[in-house]
Each structure stands twice: as C-alpha cells, then as structure tokens.
Protein backbone atom coordinates (compact mmCIF):
# COMPACT_ATOMS: atom_id res chain seq x y z
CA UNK A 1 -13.80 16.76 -11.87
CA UNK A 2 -15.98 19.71 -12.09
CA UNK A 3 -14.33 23.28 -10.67
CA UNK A 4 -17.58 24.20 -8.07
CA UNK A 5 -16.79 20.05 -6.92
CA UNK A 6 -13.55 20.65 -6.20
CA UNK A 7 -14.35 24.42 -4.63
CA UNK A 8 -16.68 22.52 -2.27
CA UNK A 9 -14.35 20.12 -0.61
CA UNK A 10 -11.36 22.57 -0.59
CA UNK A 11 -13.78 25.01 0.78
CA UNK A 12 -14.98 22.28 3.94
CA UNK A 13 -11.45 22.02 4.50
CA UNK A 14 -10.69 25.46 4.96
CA UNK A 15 -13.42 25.92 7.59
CA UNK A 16 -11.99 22.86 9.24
CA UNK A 17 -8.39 24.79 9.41
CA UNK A 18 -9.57 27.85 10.62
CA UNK A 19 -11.98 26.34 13.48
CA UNK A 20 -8.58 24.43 14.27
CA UNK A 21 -6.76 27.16 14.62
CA UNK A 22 -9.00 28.58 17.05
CA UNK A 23 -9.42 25.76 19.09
CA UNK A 24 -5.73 25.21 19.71
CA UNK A 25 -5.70 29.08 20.93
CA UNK A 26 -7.98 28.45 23.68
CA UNK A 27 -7.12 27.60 27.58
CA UNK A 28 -8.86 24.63 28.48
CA UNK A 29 -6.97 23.10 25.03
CA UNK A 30 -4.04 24.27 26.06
CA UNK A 31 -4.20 22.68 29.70
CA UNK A 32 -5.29 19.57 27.73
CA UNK A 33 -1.69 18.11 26.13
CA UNK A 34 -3.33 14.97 24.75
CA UNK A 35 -6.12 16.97 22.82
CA UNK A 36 -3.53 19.74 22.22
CA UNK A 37 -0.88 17.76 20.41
CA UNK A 38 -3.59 15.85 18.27
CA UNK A 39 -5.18 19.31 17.27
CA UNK A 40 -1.65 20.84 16.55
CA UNK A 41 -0.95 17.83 14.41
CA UNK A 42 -4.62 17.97 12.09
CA UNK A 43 -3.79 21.89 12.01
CA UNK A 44 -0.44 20.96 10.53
CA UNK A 45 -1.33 18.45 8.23
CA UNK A 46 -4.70 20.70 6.79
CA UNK A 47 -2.38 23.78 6.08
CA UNK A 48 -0.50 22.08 2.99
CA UNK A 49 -4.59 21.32 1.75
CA UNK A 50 -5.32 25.31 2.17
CA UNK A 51 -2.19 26.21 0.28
CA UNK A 52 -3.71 24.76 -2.60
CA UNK A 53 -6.98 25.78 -1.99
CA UNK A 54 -5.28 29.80 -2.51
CA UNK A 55 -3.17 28.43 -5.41
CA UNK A 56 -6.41 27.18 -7.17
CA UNK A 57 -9.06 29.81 -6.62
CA UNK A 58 -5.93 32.53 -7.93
CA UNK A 59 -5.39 30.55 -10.93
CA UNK A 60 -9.52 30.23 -11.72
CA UNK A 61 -9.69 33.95 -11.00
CA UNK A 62 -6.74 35.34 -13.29
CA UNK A 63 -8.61 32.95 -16.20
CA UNK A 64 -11.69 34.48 -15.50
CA UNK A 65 -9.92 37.97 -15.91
CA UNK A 66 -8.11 36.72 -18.74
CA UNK A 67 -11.36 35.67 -20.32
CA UNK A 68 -13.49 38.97 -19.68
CA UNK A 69 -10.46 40.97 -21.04
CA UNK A 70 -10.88 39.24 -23.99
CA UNK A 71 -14.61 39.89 -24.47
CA UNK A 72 -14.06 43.55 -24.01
CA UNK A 73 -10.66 44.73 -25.26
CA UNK A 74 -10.51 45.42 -29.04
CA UNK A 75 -6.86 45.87 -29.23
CA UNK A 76 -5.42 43.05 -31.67
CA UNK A 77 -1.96 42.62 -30.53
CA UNK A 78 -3.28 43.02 -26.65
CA UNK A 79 -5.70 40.28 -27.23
CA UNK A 80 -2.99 38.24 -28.65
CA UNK A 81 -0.86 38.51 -25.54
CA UNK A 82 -4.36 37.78 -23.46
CA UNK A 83 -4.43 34.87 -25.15
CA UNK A 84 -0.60 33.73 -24.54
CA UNK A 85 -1.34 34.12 -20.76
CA UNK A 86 -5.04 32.47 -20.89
CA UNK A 87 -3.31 29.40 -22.58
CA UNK A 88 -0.53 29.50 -19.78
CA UNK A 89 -2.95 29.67 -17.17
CA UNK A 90 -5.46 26.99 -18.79
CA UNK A 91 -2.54 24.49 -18.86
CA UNK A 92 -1.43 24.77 -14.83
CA UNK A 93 -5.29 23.63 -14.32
CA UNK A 94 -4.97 20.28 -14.63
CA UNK A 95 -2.11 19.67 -12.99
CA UNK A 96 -2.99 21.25 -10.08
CA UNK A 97 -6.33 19.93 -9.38
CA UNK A 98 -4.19 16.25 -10.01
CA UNK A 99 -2.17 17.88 -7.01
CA UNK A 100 -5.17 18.56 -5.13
CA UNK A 101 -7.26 15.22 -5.36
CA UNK A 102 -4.13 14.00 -3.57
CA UNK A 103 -4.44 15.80 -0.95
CA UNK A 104 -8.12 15.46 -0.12
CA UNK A 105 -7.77 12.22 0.07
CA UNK A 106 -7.99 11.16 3.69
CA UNK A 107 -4.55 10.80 5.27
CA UNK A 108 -3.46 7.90 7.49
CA UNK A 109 -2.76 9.77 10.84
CA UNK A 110 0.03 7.09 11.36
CA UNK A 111 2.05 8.39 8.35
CA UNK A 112 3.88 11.21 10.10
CA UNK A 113 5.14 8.57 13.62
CA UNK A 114 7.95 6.98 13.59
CA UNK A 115 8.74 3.47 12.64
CA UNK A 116 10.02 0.24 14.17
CA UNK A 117 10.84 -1.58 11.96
CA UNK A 118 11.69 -6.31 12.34
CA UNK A 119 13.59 -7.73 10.00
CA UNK A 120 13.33 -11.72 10.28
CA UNK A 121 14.80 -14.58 8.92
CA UNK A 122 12.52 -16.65 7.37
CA UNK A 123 13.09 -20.04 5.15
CA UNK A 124 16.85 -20.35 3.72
CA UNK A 125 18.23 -21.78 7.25
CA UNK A 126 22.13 -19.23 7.13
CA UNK A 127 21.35 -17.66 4.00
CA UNK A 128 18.02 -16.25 5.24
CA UNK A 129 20.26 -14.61 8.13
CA UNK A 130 22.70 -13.42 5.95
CA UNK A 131 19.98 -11.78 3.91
CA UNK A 132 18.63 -10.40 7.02
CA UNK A 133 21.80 -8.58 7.28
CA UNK A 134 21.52 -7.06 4.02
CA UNK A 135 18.16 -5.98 4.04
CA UNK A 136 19.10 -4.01 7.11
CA UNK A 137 22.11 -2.61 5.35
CA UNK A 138 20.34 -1.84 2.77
CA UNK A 139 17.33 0.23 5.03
CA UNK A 140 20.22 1.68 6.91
CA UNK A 141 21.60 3.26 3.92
CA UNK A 142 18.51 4.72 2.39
CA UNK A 143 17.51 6.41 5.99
CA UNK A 144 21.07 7.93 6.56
CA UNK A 145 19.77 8.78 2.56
CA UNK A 146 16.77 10.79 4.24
CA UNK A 147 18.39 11.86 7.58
CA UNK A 148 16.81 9.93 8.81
CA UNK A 149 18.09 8.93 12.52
CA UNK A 150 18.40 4.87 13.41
CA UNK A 151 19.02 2.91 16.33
CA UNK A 152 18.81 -1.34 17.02
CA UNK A 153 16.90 -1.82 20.27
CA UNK A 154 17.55 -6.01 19.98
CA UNK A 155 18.76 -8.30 17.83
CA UNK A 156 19.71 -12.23 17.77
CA UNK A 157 22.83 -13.04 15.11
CA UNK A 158 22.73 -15.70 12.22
CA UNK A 159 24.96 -18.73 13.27
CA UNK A 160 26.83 -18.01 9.90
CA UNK A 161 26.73 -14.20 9.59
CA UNK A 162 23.68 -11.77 9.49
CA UNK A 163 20.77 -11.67 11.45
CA UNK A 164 17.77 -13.79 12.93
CA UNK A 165 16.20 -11.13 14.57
CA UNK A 166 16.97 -7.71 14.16
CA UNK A 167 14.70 -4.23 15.44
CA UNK A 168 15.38 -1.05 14.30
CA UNK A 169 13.97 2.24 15.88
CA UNK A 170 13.80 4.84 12.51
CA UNK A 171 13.16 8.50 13.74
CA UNK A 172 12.59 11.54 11.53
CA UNK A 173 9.76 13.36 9.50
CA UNK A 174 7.23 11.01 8.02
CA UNK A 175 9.24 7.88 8.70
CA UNK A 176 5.76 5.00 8.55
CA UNK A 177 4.34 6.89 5.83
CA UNK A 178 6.83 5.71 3.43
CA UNK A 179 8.50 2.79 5.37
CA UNK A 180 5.45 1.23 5.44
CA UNK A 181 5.24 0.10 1.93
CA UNK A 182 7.86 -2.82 2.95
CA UNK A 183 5.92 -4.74 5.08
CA UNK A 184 5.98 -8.14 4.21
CA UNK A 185 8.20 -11.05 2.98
CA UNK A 186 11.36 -10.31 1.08
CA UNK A 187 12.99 -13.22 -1.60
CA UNK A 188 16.23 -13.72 -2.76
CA UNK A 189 17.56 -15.89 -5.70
CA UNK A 190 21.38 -16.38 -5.67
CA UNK A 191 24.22 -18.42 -5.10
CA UNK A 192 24.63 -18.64 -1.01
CA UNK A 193 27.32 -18.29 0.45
CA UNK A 194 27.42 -21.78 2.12
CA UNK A 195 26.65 -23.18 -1.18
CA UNK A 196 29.92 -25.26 -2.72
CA UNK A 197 28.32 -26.02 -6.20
CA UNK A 198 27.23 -23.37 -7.19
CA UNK A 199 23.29 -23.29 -7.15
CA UNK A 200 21.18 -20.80 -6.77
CA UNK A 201 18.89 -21.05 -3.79
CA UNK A 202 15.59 -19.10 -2.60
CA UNK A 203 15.51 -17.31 0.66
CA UNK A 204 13.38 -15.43 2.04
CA UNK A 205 13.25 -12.80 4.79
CA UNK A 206 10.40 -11.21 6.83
CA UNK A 207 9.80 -6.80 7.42
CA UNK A 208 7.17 -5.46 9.65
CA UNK A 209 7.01 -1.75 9.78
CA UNK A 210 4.81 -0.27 12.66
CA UNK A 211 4.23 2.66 14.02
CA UNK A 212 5.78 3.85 16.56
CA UNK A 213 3.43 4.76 19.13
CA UNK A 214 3.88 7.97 21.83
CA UNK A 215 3.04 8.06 25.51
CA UNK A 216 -0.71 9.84 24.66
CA UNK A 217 -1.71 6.97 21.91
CA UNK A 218 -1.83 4.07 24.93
CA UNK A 219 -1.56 3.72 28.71
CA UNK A 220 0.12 1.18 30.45
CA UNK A 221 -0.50 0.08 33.49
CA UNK A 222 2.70 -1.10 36.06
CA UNK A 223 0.73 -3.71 37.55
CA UNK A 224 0.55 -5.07 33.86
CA UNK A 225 3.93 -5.38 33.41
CA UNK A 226 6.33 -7.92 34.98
CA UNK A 227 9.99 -6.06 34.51
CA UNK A 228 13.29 -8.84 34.06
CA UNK A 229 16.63 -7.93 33.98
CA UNK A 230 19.21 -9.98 32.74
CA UNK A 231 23.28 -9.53 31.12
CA UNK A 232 23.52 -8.01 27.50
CA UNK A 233 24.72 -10.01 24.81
CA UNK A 234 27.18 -8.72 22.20
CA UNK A 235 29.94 -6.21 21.62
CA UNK A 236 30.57 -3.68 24.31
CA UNK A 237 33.40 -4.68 26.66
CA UNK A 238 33.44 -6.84 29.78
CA UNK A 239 30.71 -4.58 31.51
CA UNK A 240 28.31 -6.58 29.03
CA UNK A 241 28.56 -9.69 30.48
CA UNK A 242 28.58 -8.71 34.66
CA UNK A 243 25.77 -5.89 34.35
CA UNK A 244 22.22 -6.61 34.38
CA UNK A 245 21.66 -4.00 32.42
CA UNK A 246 19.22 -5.77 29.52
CA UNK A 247 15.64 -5.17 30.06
CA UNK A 248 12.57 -7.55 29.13
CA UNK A 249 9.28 -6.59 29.77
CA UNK A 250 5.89 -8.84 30.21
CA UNK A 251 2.41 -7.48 29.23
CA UNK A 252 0.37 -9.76 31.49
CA UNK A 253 -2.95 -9.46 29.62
CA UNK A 254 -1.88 -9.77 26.02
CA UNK A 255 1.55 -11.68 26.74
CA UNK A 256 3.72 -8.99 24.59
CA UNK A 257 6.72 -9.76 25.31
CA UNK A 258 9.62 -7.24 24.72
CA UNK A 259 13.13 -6.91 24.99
CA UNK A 260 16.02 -4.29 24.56
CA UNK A 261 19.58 -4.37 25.55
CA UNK A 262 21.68 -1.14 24.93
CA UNK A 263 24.85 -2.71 26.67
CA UNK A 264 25.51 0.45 29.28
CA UNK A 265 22.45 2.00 30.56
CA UNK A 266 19.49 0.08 32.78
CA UNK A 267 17.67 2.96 32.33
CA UNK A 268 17.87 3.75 28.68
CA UNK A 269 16.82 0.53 28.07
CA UNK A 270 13.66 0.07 30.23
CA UNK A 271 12.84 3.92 28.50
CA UNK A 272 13.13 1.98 24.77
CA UNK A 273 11.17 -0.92 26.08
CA UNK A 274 8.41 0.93 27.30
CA UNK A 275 8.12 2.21 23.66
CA UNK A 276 8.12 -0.51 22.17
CA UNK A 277 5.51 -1.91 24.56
CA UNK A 278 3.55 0.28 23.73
CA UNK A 279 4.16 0.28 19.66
CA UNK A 280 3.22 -3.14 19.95
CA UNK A 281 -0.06 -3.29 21.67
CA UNK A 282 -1.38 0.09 19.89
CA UNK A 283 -0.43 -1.87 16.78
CA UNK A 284 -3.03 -4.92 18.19
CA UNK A 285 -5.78 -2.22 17.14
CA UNK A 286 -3.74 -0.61 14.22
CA UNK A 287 -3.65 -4.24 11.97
CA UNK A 288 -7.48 -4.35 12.71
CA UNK A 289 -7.80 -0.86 10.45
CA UNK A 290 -4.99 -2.67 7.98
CA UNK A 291 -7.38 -5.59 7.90
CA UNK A 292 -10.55 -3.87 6.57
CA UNK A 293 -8.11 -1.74 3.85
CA UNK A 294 -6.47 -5.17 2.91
CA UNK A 295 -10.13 -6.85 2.33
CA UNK A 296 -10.90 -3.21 0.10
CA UNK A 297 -8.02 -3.09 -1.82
CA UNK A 298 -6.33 -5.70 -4.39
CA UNK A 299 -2.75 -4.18 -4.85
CA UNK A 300 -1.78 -4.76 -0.96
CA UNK A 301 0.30 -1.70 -1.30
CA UNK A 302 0.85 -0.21 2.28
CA UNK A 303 -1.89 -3.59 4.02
CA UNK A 304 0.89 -4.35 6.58
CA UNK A 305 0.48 -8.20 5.32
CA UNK A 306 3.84 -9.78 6.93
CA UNK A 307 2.32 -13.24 4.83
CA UNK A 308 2.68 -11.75 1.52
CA UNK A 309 5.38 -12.46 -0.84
CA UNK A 310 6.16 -8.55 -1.58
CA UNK A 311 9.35 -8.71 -3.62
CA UNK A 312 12.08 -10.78 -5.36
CA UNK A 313 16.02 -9.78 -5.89
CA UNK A 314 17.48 -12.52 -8.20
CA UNK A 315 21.49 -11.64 -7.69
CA UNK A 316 21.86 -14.02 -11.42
CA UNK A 317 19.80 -11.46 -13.02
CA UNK A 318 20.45 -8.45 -11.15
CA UNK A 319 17.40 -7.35 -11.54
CA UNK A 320 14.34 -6.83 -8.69
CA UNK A 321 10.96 -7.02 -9.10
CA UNK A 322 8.04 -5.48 -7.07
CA UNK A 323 4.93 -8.21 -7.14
CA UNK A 324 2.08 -5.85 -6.07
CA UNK A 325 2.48 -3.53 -9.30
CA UNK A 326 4.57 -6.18 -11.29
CA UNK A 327 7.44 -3.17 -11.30
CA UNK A 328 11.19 -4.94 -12.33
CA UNK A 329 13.96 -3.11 -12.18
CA UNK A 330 17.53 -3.96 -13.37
CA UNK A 331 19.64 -2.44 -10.85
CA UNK A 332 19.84 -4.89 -7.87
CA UNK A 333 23.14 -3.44 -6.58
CA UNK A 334 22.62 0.00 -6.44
CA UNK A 335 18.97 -1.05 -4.66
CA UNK A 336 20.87 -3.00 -2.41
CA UNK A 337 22.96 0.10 -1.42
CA UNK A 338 19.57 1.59 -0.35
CA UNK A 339 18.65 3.54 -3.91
CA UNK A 340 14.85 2.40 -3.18
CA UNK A 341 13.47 5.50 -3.51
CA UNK A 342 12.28 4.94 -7.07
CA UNK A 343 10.29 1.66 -5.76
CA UNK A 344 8.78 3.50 -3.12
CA UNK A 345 7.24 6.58 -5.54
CA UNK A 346 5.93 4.37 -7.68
CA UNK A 347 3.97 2.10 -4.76
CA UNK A 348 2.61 5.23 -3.84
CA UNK A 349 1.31 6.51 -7.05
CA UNK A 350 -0.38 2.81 -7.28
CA UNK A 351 -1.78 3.32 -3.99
CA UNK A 352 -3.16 6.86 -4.77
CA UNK A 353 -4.31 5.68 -7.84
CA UNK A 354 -6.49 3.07 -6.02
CA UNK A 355 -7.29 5.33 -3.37
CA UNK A 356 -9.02 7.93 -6.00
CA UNK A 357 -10.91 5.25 -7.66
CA UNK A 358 -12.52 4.22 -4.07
CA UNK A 359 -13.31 7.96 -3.16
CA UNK A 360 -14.47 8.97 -6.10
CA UNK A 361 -12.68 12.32 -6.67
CA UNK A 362 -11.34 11.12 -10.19
C-alpha cells in the first residue's frame, strides 16, 4: 500500500478525532447523554487510530532524515552508522502499516458491550446437557482468565447432570468483540456418560453470543410489557420456594419472552430482565446487519449463525478442531479448562484477513 494512501486515510481520521473532541466539549452535547455517551465512545475508539497515525509519520520522517544525511555527509564511518539506523527504521515500516490497516478497518460498534451469552442443549438427549455444563465451565474459566465478571440470570438443569438451558451475563472490557466468535453449534465425540458399552456418541450443543444492549440503544414501553412473578427454582434455602421473587417478562408486540430468577431479590431480578429485554429485541435488528456480513463473507467467522456446525472436540482423540479455518488442535483438556485464547486469535486474524481483502487496503 502506497505511503501518501495510507497518509490519506490516517489523515481523515485524525480530523474526525479532533472535530470529536470538540463536539463532546460543547453544552448542548453535554445536556444530550444519549449523543454524549455515543460521541465519548467514537472519541475513544479513534484515539488508538491517531496513535499510529504519530507513530507512522515519525518513523517516515526520521527515514527521510536518515536518507538526506546520507546524500550530504561525506564522513565514511558516519554514513555507515546512517545506514545501520536507515535499515532499522526501513524494517519497523512494514510492520506497522500491517498494524495500521487493522485499525482502519471499520470497527463493529458492538465489540466493546457486553455479552449474554445461551448455551443450549441440542441433539444427544443427557449427554447434550452434560456438555452444556462443560461448555459453560469451560467459558467460565477463560473469563475469570480475562477478569472478566459473570453472572447466570436463568437456567433449566439436564435430567442427568448439566444444563438444558443456561444464560450467562459476561461483563468487562470488550467482552462481544471476542465472545462473539462462538456463536453457533458446538460437537462432541466421546464415550457418554450414560453409555454402558462403551461407544462413542455425537452431541451437540448450541452458543449464542449477543450483545448486551444499554438503556440508550432501545426504549421500552410499560404498556408493552406484561410483568409475572412466580417462586424461584433451585438452590437458595426455603425462601426459594415461598417468595415470588422470579420475574418473567412479556414483549406484547414481538412475543420476547424473558425470564430471570436470582433467588432473593424481586427487584434485582426485574432490573436483569429488563436487560435482557432489551438485548433481545435490539438483537432483532443486530442479526439483520449479521445477515448481510454472513451473505459477504465465506469463513462465517464472527456471522452469529446459531445453525452452523462451528466446532468438534473428539474426547478419543483429544484433539479439537475449528471448521471455519479447518484449525485442529491437540489439546482438548487444557481447552476444556478454558485455554481458548489461541482459537480465538487465530479466528480473528482469518476474519481480518477477509476483512482487508473486501476493503481493499491490502
């Protein structure tokens, strides 16, 4: 990519930050909390963009001074130290303007919410449950991993262990923007535990990973929302059982229906419900943009298609195996403690790769 290209672009962006900057300064922004917040967050997510954009035009200025000192100077052994630092600088080129087609690419202004995330059980009868149960283990881990803070809002357990149905709130810095790569349906090849002759067996589980939406992405009207209350389910004392403390909440128009049941508080619940009331129908419109980048793209990395077969984790083998970038790896247990983190980078740099070829910056 030619220099005066890439100049151009970081240059655009640059003017962007700085009339940012002075919009979010001004009083009638300031008085205006939805515009506010979604100025402070472009202003935030341009600044690591004009970083780069100092880094670069440095770098192309000391070669240009390393060049023209070279032209003029006459001294041999200061020439040959000129040349040491030209070929220093003349190598950090490339890898930064690498850097910085990554970050002109257009971000997904979901990437930085945070995440609910479903796990379902899908075909396998009580070994699809059970898998359930470690797929959620398994996300658990590799969010405590990231500090990441979780919470279950609902859940229905497996008749012989694990889960049916199981919703986890994930909170913390960037959480959709790399839980979203694990959307989809999850396989597993072993021995069950209700098998008695020892077959293996194919199960399958179900992730969705949505973001989480906040009170100024959607509205919700109260007269569009019939309220139930009913006992919790579940550990928690005999309180659960004699308080209707569970909340489930009725979108009339769309027929969302949501549920949450935090087994002491009426009010914490209805507060998590809400949330995810509104996750869900902000997400109605959200798959429609996943839709048109599925129909672009052929890798499905980060498409949000719950249909498609993502991943496999044969136990006989111990091995796992990413389908969208045919990526196997042969260390199923320490991915099933939540080491996914080597999955995840490489899904990205497939995406990114795709991503440049479509904008045309490579």
């Amino acid at each position: 990519m030619r220099e005066n290209l890439i100049l151009e672009k970081l240059q655009g962006v640059k003017d962007r930050f700085e009339e940012v900057g002075n919009l979010i300064s001004q009083p009638d922004i300031i008085n205006d909390m939805k515009r506010y917040v979604k100025l402070n967050k472009e202003y935030k997510s341009l600044e690591p963009v004009v970083n780069a954009y100092n880094d670069y035009k440095n770098l192309l200025s000391n070669i240009s001074s390393a060049k023209e000192f070279l032209t003029s100077e006459k001294d041999y052994e200061l020439r040959e130290m000129a040349k040491e630092e030209l070929d220093i600088l003349l190598e950090q080129v490339t890898p930064l303007e690498e850097e910085i087609k990554i970050l002109l690419l257009p971000a997904d202004p979901e990437d930085d919410k945070n995440a609910v995330v479903e796990i379902r059980a899908g075909t396998g009868g009580d070994e699809a449950s059970i898998f359930a149960g470690d797929l959620l283990r398994m996300y658990t881990k590799y969010c405590e991993s990231k500090g990441w803070k979780t919470e279950v809002s609902n859940f229905t357990e497996g008749t012989a262990g694990g889960y049916k149905e199981i919703i986890l709130n994930v909170s913390g810095e960037g959480v959709y923007g790399i839980l979203k790569y694990e959307s989809g349906v999850h396989r597993v090849q072993r021995v069950p535990q209700t098998e008695t002759q020892g077959r293996v067996h194919t199960s399958a589980a179900t992730m969705a990973v949505l973001p989480e939406a906040d009170e100024f992405d959607i509205e919700i009207k109260n007269e569009d929302v019939k309220r139930d209350e009913y006992c919790s389910s579940g550990p928690g004392g005999q309180s659960v059982n004699t308080t209707y403390s569970a909340i489930r909440l009725t979108h009339i128009p769309t027929g969302i229906v949501v549920t949450c049941q935090d087994q002491k508080s009426k009010l914490k619940n209805l507060d998590k419900a809400m949330s995810e009331l509104r996750t869900r129908l902000y997400n109605l419109e959200y798959q429609k943009y996943l839709a048109d980048i599925s129909s672009k793209r052929k890798t499905m990395v980060s498409t949000g298609d719950r249909s498609a077969k993502i991943r496999t984790y044969n136990y006989p083998q111990g091995r796992v195996t990413d389908h969208r970038i045919n990526l196997t790896l042969y260390n199923l247990q320490s991915i099933m403690n939540g080491e996914i983190q080597e999955i995840i980078d490489k899904l990205q740099m497939a995406e990114n790769a795709e991503r440049l070829k479509e904008s045309g910056l490579n």
